[in-house]
C-alpha atoms as a PDB file:
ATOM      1  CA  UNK A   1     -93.951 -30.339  32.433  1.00  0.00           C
ATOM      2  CA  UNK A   2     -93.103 -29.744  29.088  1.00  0.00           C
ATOM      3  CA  UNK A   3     -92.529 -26.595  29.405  1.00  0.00           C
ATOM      4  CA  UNK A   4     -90.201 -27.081  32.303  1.00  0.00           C
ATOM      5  CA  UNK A   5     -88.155 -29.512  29.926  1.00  0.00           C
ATOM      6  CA  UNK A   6     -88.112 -27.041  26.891  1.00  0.00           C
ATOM      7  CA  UNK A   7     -86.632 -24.303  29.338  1.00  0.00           C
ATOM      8  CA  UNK A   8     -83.786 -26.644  30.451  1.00  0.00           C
ATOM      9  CA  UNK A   9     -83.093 -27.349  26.898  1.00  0.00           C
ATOM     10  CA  UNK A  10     -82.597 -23.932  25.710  1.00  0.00           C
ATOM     11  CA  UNK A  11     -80.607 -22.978  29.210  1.00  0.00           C
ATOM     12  CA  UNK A  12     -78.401 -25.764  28.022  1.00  0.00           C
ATOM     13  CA  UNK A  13     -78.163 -25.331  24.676  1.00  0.00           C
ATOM     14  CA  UNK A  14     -76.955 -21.005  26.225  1.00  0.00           C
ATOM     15  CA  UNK A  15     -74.285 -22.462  28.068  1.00  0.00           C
ATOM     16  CA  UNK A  16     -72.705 -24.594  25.423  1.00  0.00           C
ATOM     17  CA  UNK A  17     -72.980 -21.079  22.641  1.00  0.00           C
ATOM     18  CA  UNK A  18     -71.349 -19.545  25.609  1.00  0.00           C
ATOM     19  CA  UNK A  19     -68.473 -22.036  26.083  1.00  0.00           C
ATOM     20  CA  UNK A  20     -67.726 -22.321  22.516  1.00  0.00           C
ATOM     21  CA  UNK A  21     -67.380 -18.301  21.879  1.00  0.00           C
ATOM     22  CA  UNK A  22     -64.899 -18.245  24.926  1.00  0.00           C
ATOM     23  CA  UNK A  23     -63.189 -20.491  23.092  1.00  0.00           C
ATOM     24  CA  UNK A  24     -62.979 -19.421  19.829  1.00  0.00           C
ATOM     25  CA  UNK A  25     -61.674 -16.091  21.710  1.00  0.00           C
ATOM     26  CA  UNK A  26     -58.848 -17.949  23.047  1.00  0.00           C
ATOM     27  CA  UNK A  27     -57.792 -19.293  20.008  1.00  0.00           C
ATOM     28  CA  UNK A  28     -58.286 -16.054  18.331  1.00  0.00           C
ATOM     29  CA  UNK A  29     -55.748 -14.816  20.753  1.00  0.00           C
ATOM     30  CA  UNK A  30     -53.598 -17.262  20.537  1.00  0.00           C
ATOM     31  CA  UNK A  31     -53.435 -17.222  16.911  1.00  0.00           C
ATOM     32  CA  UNK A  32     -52.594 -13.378  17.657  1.00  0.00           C
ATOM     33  CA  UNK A  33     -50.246 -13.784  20.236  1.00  0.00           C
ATOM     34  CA  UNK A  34     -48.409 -16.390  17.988  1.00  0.00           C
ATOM     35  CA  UNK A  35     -48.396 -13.922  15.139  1.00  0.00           C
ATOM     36  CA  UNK A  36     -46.951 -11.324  17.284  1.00  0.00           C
ATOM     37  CA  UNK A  37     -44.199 -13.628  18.320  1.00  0.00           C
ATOM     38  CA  UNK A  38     -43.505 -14.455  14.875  1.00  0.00           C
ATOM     39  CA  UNK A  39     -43.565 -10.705  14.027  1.00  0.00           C
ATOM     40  CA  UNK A  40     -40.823 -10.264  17.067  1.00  0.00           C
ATOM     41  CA  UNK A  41     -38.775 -13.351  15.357  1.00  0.00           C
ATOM     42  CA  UNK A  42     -38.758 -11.949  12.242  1.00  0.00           C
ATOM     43  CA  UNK A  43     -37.129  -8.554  13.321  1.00  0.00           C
ATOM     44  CA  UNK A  44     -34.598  -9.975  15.375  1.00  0.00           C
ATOM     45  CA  UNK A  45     -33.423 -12.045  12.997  1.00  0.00           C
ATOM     46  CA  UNK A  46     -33.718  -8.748  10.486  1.00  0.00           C
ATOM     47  CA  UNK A  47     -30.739  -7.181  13.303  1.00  0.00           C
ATOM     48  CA  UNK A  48     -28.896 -10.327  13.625  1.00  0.00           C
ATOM     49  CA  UNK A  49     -28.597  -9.706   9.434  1.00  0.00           C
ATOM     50  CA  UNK A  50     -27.837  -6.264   9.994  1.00  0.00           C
ATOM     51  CA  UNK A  51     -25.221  -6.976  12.474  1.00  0.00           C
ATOM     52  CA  UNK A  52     -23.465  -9.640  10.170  1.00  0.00           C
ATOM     53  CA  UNK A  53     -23.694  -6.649   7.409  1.00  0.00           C
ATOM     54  CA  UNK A  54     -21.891  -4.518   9.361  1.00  0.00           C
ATOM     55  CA  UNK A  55     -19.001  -6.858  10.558  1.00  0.00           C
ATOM     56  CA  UNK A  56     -17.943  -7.097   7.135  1.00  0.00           C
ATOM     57  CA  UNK A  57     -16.966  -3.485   6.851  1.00  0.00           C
ATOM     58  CA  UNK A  58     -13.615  -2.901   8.150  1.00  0.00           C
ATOM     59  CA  UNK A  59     -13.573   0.671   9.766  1.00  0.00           C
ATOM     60  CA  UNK A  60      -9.511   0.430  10.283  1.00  0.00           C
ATOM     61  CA  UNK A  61      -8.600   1.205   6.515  1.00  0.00           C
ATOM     62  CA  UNK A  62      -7.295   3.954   6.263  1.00  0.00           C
ATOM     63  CA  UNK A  63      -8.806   6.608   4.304  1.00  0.00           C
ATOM     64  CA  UNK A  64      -5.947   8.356   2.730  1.00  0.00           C
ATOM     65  CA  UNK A  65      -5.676   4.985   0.154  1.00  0.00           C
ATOM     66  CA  UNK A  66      -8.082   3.682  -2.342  1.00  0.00           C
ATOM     67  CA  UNK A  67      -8.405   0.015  -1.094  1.00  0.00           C
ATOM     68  CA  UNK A  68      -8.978  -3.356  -2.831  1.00  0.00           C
ATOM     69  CA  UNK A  69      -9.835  -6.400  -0.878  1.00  0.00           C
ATOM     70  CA  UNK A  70      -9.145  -4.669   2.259  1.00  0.00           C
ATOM     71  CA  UNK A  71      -5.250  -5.388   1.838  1.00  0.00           C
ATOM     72  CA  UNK A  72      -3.676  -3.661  -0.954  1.00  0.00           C
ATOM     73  CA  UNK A  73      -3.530   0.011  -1.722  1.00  0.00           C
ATOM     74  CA  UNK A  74      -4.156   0.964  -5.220  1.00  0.00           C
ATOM     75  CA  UNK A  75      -3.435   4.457  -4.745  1.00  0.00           C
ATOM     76  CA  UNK A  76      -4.231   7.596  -2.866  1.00  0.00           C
ATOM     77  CA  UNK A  77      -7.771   8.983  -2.188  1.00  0.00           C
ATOM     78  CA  UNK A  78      -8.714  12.286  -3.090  1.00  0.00           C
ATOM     79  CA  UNK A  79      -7.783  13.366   0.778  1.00  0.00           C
ATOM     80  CA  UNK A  80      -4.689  11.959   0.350  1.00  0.00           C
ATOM     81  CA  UNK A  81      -3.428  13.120  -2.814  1.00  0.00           C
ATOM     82  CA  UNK A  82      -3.784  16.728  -0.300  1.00  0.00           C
ATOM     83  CA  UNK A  83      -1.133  15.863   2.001  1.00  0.00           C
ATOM     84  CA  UNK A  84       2.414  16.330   2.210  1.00  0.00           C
ATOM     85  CA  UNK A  85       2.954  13.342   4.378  1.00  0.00           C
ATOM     86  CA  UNK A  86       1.483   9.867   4.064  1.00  0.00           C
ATOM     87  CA  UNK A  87       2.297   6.445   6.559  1.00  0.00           C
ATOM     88  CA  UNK A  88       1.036   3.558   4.804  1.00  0.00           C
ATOM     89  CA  UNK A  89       0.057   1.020   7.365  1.00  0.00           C
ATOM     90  CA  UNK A  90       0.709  -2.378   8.635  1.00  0.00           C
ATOM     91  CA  UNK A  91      -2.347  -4.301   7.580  1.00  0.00           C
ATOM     92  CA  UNK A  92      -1.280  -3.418   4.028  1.00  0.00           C
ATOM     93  CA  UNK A  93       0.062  -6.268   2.553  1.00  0.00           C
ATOM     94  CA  UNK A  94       0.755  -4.875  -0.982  1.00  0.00           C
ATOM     95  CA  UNK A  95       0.901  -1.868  -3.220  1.00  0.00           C
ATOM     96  CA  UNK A  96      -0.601  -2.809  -6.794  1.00  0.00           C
ATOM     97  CA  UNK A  97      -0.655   0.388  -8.594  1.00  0.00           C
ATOM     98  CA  UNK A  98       0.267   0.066 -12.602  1.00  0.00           C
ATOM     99  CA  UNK A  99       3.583  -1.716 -13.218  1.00  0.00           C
ATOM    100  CA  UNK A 100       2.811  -1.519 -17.071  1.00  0.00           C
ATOM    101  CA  UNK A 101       5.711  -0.540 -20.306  1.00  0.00           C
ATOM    102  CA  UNK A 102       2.735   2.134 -20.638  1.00  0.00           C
ATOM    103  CA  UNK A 103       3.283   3.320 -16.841  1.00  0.00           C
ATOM    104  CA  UNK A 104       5.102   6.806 -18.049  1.00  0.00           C
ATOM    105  CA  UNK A 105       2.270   7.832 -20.103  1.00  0.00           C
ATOM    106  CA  UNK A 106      -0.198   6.817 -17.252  1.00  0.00           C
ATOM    107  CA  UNK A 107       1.458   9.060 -14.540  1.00  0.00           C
ATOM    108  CA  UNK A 108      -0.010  12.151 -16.699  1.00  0.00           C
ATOM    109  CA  UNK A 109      -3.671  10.622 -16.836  1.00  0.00           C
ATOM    110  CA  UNK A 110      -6.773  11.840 -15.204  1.00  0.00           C
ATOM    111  CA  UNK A 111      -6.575   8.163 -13.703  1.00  0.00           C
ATOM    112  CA  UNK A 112      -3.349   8.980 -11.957  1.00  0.00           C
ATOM    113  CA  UNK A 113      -3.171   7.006  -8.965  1.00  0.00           C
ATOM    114  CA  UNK A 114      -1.773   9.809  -6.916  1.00  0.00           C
ATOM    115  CA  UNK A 115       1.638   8.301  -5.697  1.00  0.00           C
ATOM    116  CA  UNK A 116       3.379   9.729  -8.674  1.00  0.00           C
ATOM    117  CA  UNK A 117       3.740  13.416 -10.294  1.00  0.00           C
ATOM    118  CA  UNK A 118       2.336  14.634  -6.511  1.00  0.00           C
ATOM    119  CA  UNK A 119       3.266  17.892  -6.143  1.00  0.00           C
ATOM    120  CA  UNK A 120       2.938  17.959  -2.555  1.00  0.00           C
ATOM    121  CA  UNK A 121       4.292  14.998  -0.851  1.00  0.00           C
ATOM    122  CA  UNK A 122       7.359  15.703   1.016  1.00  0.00           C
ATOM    123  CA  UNK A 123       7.555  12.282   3.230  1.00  0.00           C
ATOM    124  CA  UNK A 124       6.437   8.874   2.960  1.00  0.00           C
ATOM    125  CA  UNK A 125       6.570   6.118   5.629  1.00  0.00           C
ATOM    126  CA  UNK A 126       6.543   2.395   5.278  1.00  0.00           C
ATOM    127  CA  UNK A 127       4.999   1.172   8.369  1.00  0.00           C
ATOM    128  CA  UNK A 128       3.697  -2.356   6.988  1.00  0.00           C
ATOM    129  CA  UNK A 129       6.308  -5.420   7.376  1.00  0.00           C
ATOM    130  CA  UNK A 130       4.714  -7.513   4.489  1.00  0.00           C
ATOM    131  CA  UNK A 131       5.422  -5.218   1.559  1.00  0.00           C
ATOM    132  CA  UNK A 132       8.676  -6.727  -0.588  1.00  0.00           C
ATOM    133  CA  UNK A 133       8.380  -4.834  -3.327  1.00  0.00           C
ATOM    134  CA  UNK A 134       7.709  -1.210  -4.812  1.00  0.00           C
ATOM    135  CA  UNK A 135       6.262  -1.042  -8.109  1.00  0.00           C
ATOM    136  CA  UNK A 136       8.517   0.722 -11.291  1.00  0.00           C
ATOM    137  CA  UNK A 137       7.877   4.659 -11.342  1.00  0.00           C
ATOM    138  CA  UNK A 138       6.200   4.714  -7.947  1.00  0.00           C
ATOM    139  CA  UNK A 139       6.984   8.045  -6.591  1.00  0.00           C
ATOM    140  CA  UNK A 140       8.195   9.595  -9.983  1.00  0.00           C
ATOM    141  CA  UNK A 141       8.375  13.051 -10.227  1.00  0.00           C
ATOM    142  CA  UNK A 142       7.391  13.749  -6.888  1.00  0.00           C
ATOM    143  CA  UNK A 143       9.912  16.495  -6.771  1.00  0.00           C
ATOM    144  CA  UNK A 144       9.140  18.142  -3.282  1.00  0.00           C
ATOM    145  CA  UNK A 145       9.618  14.408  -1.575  1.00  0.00           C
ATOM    146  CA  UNK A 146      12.695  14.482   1.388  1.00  0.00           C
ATOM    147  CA  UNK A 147      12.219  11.956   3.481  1.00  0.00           C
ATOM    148  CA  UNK A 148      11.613   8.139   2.845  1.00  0.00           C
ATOM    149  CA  UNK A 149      11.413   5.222   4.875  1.00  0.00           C
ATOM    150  CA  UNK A 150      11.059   1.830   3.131  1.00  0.00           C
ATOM    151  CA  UNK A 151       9.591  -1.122   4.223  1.00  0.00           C
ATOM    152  CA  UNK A 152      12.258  -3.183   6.563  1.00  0.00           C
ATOM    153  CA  UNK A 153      11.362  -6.204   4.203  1.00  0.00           C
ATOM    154  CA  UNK A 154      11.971  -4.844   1.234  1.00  0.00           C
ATOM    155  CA  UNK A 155      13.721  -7.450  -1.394  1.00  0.00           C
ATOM    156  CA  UNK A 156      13.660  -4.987  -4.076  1.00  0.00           C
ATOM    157  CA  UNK A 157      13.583  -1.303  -5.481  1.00  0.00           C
ATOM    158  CA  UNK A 158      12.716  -1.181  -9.020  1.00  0.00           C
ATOM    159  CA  UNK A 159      12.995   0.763 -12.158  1.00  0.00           C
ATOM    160  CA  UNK A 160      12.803   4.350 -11.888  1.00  0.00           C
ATOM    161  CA  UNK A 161      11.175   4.450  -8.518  1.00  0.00           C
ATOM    162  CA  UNK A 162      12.269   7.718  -7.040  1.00  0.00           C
ATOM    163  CA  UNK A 163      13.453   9.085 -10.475  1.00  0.00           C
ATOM    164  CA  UNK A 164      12.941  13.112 -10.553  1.00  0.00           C
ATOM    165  CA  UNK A 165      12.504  13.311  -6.933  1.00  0.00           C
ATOM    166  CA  UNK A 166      14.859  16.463  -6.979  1.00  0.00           C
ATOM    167  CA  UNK A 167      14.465  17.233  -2.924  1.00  0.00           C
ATOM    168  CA  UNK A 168      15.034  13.667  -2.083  1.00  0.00           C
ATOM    169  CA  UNK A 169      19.069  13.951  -0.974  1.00  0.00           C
ATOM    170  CA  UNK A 170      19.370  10.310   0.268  1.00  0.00           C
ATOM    171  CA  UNK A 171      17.854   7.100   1.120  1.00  0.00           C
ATOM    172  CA  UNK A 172      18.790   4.424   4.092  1.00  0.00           C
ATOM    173  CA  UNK A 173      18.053   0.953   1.711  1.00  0.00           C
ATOM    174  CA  UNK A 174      17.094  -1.542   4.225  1.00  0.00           C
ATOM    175  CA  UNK A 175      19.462  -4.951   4.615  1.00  0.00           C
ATOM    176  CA  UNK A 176      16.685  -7.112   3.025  1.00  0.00           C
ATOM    177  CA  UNK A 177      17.538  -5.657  -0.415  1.00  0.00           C
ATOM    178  CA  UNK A 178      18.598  -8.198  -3.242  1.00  0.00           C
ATOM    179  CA  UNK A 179      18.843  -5.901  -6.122  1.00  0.00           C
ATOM    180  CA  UNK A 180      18.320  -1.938  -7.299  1.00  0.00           C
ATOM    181  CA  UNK A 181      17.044  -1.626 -10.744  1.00  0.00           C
ATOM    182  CA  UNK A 182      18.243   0.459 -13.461  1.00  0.00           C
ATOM    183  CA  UNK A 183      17.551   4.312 -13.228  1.00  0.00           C
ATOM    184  CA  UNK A 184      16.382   3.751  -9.879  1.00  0.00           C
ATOM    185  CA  UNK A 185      17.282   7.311  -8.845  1.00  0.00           C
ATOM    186  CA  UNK A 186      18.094   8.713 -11.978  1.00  0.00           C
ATOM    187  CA  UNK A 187      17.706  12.432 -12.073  1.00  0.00           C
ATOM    188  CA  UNK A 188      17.225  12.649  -8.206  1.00  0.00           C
ATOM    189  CA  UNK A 189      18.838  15.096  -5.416  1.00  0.00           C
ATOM    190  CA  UNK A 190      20.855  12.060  -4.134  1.00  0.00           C
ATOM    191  CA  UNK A 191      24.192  12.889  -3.319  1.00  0.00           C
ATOM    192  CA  UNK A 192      25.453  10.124  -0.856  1.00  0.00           C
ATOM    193  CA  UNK A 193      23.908   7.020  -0.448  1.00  0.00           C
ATOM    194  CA  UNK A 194      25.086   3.500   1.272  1.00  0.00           C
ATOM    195  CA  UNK A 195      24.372   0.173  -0.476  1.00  0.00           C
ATOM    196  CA  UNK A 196      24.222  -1.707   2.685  1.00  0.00           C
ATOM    197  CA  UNK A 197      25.449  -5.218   2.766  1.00  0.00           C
ATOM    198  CA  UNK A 198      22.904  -8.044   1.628  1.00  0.00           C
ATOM    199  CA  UNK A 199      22.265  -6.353  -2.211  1.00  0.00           C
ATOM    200  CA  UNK A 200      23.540  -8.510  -4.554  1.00  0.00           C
ATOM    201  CA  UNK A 201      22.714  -6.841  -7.751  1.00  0.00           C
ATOM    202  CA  UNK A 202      22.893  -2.988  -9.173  1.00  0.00           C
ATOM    203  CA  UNK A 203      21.886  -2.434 -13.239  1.00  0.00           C
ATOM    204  CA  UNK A 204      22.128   0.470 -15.740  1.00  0.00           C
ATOM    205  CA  UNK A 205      22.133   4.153 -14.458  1.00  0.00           C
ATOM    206  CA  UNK A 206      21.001   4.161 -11.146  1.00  0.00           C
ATOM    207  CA  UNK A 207      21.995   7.424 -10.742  1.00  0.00           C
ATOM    208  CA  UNK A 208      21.934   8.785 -14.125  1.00  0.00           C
ATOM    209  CA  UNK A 209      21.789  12.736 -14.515  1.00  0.00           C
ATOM    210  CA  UNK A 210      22.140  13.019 -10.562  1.00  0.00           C
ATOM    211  CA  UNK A 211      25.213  14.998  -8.955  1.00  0.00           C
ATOM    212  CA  UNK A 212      26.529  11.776  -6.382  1.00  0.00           C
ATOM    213  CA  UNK A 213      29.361  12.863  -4.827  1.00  0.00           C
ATOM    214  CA  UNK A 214      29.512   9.664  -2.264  1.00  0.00           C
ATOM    215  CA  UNK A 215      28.981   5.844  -2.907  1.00  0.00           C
ATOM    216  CA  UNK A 216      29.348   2.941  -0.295  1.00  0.00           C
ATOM    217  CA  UNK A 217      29.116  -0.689  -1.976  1.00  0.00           C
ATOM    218  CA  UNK A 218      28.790  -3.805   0.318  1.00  0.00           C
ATOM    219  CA  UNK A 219      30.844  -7.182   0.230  1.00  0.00           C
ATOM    220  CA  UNK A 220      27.617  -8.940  -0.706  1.00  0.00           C
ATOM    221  CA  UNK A 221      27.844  -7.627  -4.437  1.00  0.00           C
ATOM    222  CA  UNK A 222      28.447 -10.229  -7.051  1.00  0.00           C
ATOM    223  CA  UNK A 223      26.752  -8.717 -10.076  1.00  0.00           C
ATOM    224  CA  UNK A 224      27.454  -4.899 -10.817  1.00  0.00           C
ATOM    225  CA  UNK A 225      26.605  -3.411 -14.495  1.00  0.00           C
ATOM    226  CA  UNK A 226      29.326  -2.091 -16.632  1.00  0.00           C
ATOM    227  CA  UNK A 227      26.672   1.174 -16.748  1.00  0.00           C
ATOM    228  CA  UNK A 228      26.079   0.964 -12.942  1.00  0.00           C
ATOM    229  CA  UNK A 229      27.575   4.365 -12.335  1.00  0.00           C
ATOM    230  CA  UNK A 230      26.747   6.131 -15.735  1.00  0.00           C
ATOM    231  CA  UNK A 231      25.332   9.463 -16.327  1.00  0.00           C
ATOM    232  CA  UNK A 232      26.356  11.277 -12.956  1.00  0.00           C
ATOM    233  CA  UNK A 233      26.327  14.709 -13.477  1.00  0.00           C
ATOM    234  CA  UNK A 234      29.990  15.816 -12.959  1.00  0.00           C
ATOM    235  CA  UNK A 235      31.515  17.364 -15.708  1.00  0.00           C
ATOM    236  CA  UNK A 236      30.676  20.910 -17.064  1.00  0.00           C
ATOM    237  CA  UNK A 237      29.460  21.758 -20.742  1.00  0.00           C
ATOM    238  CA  UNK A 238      33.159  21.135 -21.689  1.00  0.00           C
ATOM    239  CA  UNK A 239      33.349  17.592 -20.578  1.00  0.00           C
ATOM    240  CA  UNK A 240      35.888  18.459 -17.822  1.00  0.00           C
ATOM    241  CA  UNK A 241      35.036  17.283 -14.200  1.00  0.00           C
ATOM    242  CA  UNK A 242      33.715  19.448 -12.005  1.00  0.00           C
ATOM    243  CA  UNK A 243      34.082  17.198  -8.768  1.00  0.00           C
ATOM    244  CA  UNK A 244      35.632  13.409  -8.053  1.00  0.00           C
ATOM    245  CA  UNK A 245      32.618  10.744  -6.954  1.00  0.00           C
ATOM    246  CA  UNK A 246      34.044   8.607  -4.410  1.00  0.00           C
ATOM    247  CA  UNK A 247      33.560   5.213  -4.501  1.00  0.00           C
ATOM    248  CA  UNK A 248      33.639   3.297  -0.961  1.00  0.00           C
ATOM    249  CA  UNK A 249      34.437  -0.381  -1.370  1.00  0.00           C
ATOM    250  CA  UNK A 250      35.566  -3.378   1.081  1.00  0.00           C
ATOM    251  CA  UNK A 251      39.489  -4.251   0.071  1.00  0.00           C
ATOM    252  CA  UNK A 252      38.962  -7.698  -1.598  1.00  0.00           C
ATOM    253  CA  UNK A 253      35.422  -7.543  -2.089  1.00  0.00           C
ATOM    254  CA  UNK A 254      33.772  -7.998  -5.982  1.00  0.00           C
ATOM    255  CA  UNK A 255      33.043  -4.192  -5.789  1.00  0.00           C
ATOM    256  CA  UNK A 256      36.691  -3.874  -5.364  1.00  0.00           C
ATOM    257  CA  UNK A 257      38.082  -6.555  -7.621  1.00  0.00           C
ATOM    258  CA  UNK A 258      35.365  -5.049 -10.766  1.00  0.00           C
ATOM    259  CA  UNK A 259      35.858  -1.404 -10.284  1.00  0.00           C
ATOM    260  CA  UNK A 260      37.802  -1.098 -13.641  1.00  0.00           C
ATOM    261  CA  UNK A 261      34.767  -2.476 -14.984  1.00  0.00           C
ATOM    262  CA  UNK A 262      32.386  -0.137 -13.963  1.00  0.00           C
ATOM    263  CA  UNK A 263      34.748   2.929 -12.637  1.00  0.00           C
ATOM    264  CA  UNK A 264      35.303   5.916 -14.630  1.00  0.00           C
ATOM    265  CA  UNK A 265      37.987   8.437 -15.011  1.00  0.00           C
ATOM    266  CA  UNK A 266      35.895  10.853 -13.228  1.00  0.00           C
ATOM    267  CA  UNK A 267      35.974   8.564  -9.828  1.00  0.00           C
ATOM    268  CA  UNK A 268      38.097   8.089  -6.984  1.00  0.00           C
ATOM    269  CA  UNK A 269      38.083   4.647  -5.439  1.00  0.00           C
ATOM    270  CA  UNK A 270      38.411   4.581  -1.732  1.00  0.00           C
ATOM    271  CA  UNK A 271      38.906   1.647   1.102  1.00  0.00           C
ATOM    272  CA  UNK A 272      36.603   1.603   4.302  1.00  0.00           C
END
């Protein structure tokens, strides 16, 4: 009888070894199957982070500029500096190259930021709307440029911008122009050239050391240098004129009322 009882006890005491290893083995795999899950977790959230990387890099810049903030162009890249013709586009808001007293001695450097003293750029394009302004010496000395195309909201073309450009013949100066700084074109290829109504103001020299021949001046003048027309390039090595400029001006207008203040000898005044 005892023996009988002793068997039962150890048959009992199998099956609870046996129940407790199954379960350990569950919760063995359980543990792993949680740990696995975790693992998966872990690397999705690992894309999600490479995802949100990735949105913050804007493929639309173009590469032709050297960008900061994704918005203004501080100059040309090393492919564009190569071409002869360069767009700048409509999600730039701003060029914000040097603007500096020191800016003539910076267009020789190594650090040249590849809009002026090009050598090959024959055409630039404005396409961007939010540009107002072009900084002093922009495309300076870029002696094969032709064509240009300024930004339609352009409020203002500054000093020396398109000095030297020898090939550039003329410009069409948007409406939304307040005021042309002195020397703008100085030294240029421009020989006719419409002030279109809406600039108010014209300084020193614009076209100093240039051979105008042809000059249209708007109504909407009301301040006009003494100097505004100095320097053209008309008169041989013994001061005598080799052509008359014309000067186009509304009958009435402060253009016409001022002339004797900023006319020469040299020019013909005309009524259109």
């Amino acid at each position: 009888m005892k023996k009988v009882i002793i068997a039962l006890l150890v048959l009992t005491m199998g099956f609870a070894v046996m129940g407790t290893g199954c379960s350990d083995k569950k919760d063995d795999n359980s543990s792993s199957n949680t740990s696995n899950s975790s693992s998966t977790v872990s690397n999705g959230d690992s894309s999600s982070s490479d995802l949100s990387s990735d949105s913050n890099f804007d493929s639309n810049l173009d590469s032709d500029f050297e960008w900061e903030e994704g918005k203004y162009i501080v100059g040309l890249s090393d492919q564009g500096k190569k071409k002869k013709s360069i767009t700048i586009p409509e999600n730039c808001q701003s060029i914000m190259i040097t603007n500096s007293e020191s800016a003539k001695s910076y267009l020789y450097s190594k650090d040249n930021n590849g809009f002026n003293n090009n050598e090959l750029l024959e055409s630039i394009v404005f396409d961007s709307e939010t540009i107002t302004s072009l900084p002093q010496f922009m495309f300076q000395d870029d002696t094969k440029l032709s064509e240009v195309k300024l930004p339609k909201n352009l409020k203002k073309i500054d000093e020396c911008t398109f000095a030297n450009c020898k090939s550039l013949k003329t410009v069409e100066i948007p409406s939304t122009v307040k005021k042309i700084g002195a020397t703008a074109f100085s030294c240029s290829g421009v020989e006719e050239i419409t002030i279109p109504e809406g600039v108010e103001e014209v300084e020193d020299s614009i076209f100093d050391c240039t051979q105008l021949k042809k000059i249209y001046l708007p109504e909407s003048l009301t301040t006009i240098s003494e100097l505004f027309l100095a320097g053209i390039d008309n008169m041989d090595s013994n001061l005598k004129t080799t052509y008359n400029v014309e000067v186009y001006v509304k009958k009435g207008s402060y253009a016409d009322k001022h002339y004797d203040d900023y006319g020469e000898s040299s020019f013909i005044k005309k009524y259109y």
